[in-house]
N, C-alpha and C. Protein backbone atom coordinates (compact mmCIF):
# COMPACT_ATOMS: atom_id res chain seq x y z
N UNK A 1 -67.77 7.06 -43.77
CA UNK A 1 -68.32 6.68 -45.04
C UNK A 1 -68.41 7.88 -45.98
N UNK A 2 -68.74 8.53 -45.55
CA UNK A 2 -68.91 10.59 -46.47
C UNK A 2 -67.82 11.41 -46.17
N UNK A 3 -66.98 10.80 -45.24
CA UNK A 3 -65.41 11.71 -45.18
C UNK A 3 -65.94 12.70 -43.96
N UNK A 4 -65.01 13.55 -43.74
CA UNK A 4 -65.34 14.59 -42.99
C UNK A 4 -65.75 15.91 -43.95
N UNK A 5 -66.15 17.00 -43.69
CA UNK A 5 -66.62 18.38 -43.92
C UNK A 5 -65.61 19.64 -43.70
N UNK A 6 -65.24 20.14 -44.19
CA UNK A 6 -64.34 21.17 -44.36
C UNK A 6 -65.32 22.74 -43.91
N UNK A 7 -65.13 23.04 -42.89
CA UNK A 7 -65.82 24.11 -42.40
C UNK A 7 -65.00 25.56 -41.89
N UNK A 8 -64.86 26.28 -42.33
CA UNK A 8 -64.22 27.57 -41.88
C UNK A 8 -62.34 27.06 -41.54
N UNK A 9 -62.13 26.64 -42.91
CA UNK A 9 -60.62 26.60 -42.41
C UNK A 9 -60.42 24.93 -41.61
N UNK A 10 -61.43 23.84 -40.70
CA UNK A 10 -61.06 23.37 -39.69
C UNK A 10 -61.93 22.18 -40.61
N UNK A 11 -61.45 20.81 -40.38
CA UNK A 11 -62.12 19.71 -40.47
C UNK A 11 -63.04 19.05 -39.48
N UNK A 12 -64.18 18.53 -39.60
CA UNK A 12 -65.15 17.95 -38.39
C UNK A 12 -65.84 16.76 -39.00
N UNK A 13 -65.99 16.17 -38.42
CA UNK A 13 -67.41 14.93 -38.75
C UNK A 13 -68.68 15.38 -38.43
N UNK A 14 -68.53 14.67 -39.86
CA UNK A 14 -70.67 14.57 -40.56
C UNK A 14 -71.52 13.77 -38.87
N UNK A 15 -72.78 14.72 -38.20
CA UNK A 15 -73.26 14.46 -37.18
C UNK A 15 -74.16 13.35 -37.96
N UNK A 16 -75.06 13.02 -37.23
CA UNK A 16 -76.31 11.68 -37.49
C UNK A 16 -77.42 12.30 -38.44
N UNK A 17 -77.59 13.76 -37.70
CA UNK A 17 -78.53 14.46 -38.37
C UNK A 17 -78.70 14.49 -39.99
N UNK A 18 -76.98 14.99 -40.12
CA UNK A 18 -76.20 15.12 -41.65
C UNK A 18 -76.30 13.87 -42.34
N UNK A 19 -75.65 13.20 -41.76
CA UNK A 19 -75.80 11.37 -42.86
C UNK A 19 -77.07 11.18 -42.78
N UNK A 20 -77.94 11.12 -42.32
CA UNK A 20 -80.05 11.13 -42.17
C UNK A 20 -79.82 11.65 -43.56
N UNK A 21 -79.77 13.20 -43.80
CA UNK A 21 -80.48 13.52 -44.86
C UNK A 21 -79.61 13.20 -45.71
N UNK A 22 -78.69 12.99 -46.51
CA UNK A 22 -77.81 12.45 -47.40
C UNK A 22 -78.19 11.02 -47.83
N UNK A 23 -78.68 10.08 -46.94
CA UNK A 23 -79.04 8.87 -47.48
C UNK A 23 -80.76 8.84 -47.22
N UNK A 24 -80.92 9.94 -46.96
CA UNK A 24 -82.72 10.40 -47.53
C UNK A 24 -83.58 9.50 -46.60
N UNK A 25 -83.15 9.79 -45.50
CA UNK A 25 -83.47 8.58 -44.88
C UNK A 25 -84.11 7.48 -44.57
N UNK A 26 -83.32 6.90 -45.76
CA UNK A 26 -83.31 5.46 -45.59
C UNK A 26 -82.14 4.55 -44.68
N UNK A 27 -82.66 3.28 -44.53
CA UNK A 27 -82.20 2.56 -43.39
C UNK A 27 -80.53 2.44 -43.81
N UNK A 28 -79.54 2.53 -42.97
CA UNK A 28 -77.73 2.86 -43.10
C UNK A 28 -77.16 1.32 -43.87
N UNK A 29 -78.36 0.39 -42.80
CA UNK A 29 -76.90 -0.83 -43.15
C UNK A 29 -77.57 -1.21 -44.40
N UNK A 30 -78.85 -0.89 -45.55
CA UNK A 30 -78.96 -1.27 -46.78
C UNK A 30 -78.37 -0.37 -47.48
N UNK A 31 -78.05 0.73 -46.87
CA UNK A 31 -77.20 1.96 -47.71
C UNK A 31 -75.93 1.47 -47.79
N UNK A 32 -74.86 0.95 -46.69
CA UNK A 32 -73.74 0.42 -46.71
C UNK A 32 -73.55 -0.94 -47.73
N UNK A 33 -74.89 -1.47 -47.41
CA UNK A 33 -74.92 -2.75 -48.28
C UNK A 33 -75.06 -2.60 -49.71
N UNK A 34 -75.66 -1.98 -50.22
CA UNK A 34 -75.74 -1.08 -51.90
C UNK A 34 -74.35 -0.76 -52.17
N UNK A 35 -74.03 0.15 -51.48
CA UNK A 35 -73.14 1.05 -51.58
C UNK A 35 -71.51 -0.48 -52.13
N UNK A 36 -71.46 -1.26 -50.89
CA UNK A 36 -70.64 -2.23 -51.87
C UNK A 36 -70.99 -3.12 -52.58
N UNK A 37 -72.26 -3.71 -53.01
CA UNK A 37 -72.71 -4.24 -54.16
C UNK A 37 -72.17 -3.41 -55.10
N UNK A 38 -72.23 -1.79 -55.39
CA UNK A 38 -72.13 -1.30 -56.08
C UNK A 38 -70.11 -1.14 -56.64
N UNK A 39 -69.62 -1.17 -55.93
CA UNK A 39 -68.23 -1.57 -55.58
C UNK A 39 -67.99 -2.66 -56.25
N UNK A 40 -68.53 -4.00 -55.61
CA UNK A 40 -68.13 -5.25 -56.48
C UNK A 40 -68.94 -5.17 -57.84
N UNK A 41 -70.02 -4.61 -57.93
CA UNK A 41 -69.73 -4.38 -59.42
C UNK A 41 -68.77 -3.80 -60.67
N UNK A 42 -68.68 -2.95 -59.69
CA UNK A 42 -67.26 -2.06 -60.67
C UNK A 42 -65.84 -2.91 -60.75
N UNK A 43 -65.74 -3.81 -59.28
CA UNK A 43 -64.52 -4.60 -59.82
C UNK A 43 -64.73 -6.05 -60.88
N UNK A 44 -66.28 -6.17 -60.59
CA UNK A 44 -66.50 -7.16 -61.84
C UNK A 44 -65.71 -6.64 -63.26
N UNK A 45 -66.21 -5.55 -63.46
CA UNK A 45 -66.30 -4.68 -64.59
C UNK A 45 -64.07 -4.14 -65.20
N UNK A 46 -63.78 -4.42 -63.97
CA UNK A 46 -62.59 -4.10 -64.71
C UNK A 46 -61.75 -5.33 -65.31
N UNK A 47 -60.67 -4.66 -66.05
CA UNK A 47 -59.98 -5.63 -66.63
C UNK A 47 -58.94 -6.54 -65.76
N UNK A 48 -58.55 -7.29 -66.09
CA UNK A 48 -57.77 -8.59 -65.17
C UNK A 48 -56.37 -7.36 -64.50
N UNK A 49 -55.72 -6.97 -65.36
CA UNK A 49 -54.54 -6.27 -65.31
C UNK A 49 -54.44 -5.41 -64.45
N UNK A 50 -55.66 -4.77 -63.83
CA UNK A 50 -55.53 -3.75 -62.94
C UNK A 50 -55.86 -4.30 -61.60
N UNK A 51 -55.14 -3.54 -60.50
CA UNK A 51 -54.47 -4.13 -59.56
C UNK A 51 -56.11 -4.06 -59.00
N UNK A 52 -56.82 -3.53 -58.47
CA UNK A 52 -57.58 -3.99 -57.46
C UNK A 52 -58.43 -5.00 -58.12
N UNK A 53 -58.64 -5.46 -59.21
CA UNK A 53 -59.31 -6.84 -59.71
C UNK A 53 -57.95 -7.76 -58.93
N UNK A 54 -56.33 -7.74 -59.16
CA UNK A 54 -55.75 -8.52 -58.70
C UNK A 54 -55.81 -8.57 -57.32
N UNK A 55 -55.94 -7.60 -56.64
CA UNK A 55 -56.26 -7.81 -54.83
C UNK A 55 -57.84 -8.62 -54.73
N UNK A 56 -58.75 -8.24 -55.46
CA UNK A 56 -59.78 -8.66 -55.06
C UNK A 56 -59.63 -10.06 -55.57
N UNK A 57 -58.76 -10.74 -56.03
CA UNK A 57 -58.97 -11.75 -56.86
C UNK A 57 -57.90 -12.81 -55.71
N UNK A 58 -57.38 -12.15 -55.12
CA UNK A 58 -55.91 -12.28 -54.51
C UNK A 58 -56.16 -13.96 -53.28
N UNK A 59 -55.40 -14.81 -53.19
CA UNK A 59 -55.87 -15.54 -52.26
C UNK A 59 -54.45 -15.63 -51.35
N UNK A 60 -54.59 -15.69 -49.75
CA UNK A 60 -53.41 -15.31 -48.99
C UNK A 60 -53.13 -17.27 -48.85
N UNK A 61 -51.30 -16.73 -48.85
CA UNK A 61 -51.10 -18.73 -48.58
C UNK A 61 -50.89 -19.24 -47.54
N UNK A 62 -51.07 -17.59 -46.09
CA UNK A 62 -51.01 -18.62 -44.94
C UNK A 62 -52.26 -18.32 -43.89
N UNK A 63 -52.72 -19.00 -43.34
CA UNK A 63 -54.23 -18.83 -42.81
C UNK A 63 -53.86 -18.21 -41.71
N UNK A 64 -55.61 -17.20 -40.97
CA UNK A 64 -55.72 -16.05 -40.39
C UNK A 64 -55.53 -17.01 -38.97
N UNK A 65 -55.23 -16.14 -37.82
CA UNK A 65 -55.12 -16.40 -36.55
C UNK A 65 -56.40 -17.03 -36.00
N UNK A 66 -56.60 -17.83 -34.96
CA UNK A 66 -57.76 -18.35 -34.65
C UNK A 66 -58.34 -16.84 -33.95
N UNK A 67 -59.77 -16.45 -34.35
CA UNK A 67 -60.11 -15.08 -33.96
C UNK A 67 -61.79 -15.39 -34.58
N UNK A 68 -62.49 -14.43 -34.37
CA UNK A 68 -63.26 -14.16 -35.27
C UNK A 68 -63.26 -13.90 -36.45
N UNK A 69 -63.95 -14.53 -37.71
CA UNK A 69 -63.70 -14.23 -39.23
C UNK A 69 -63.78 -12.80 -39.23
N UNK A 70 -62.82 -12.44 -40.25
CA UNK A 70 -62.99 -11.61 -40.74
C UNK A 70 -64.07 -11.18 -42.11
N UNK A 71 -64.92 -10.39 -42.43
CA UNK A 71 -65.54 -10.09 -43.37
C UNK A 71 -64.63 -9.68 -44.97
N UNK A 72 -65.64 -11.06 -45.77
CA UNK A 72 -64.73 -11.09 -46.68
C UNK A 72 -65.94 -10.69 -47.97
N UNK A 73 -65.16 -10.50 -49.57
CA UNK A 73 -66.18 -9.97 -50.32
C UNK A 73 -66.75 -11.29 -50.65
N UNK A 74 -66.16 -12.37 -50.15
CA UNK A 74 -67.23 -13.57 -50.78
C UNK A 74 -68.57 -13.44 -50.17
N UNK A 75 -68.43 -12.46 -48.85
CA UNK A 75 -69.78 -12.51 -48.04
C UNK A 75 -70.91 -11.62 -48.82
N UNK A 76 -70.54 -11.03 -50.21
CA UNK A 76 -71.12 -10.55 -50.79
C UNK A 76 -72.69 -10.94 -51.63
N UNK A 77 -72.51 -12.46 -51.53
CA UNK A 77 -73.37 -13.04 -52.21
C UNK A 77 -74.20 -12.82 -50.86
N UNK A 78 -74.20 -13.26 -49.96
CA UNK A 78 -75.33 -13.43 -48.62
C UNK A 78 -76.13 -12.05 -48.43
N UNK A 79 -75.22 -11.04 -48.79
CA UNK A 79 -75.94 -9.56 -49.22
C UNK A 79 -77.06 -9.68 -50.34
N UNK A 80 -76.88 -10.09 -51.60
CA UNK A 80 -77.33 -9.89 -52.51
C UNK A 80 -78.94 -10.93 -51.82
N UNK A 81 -78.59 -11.97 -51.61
CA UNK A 81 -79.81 -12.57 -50.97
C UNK A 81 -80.35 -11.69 -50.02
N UNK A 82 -79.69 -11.68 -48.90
CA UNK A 82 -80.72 -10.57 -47.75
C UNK A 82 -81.51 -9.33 -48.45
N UNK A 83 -80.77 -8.86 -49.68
CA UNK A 83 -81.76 -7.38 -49.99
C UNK A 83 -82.63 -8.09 -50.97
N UNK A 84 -82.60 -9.10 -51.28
CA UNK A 84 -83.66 -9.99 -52.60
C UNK A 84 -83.41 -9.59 -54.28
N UNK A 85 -81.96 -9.46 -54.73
CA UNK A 85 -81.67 -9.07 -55.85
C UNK A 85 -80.99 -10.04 -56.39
């Protein structure tokens, strides 16, 4: 989610400790959950013409394998209820 850290020349991942204080610690999965509210707002916000409004807008014409659903941004609304906004 924060990428990795560039340390002496060598790349590593952000420990638990590190993401704690970065999201001030507060709880991850309302941080993850903000974090793409905040996302689908911005693709609200763009114009039709640009491509990730057209992916996000995008509907596929042949259906997914029998599996578990996949998480989709329509599941976005069930977010906005769970945090009470």
């Amino acid at each position: 989610m924060f990428g990795p850290t560039k340390e002496n020349q060598t790349w590593r991942i952000k420990n638990n400790e590190e993401l704690d204080k970065l999201i001030k610690h507060g709880n991850i999965v309302n941080y993850i959950k903000a974090q793409r509210l905040s996302w689908f707002g911005h693709i609200q916000r763009m114009a039709e013409a640009r491509a990730a409004k057209k992916i996000f807008k995008w509907n596929p014409l042949t259906t997914r394998p029998r599996e578990r659903p996949k998480y989709r941004w329509e599941n976005i609304i069930q977010d906005l209820g769970q945090m009470e906004i």
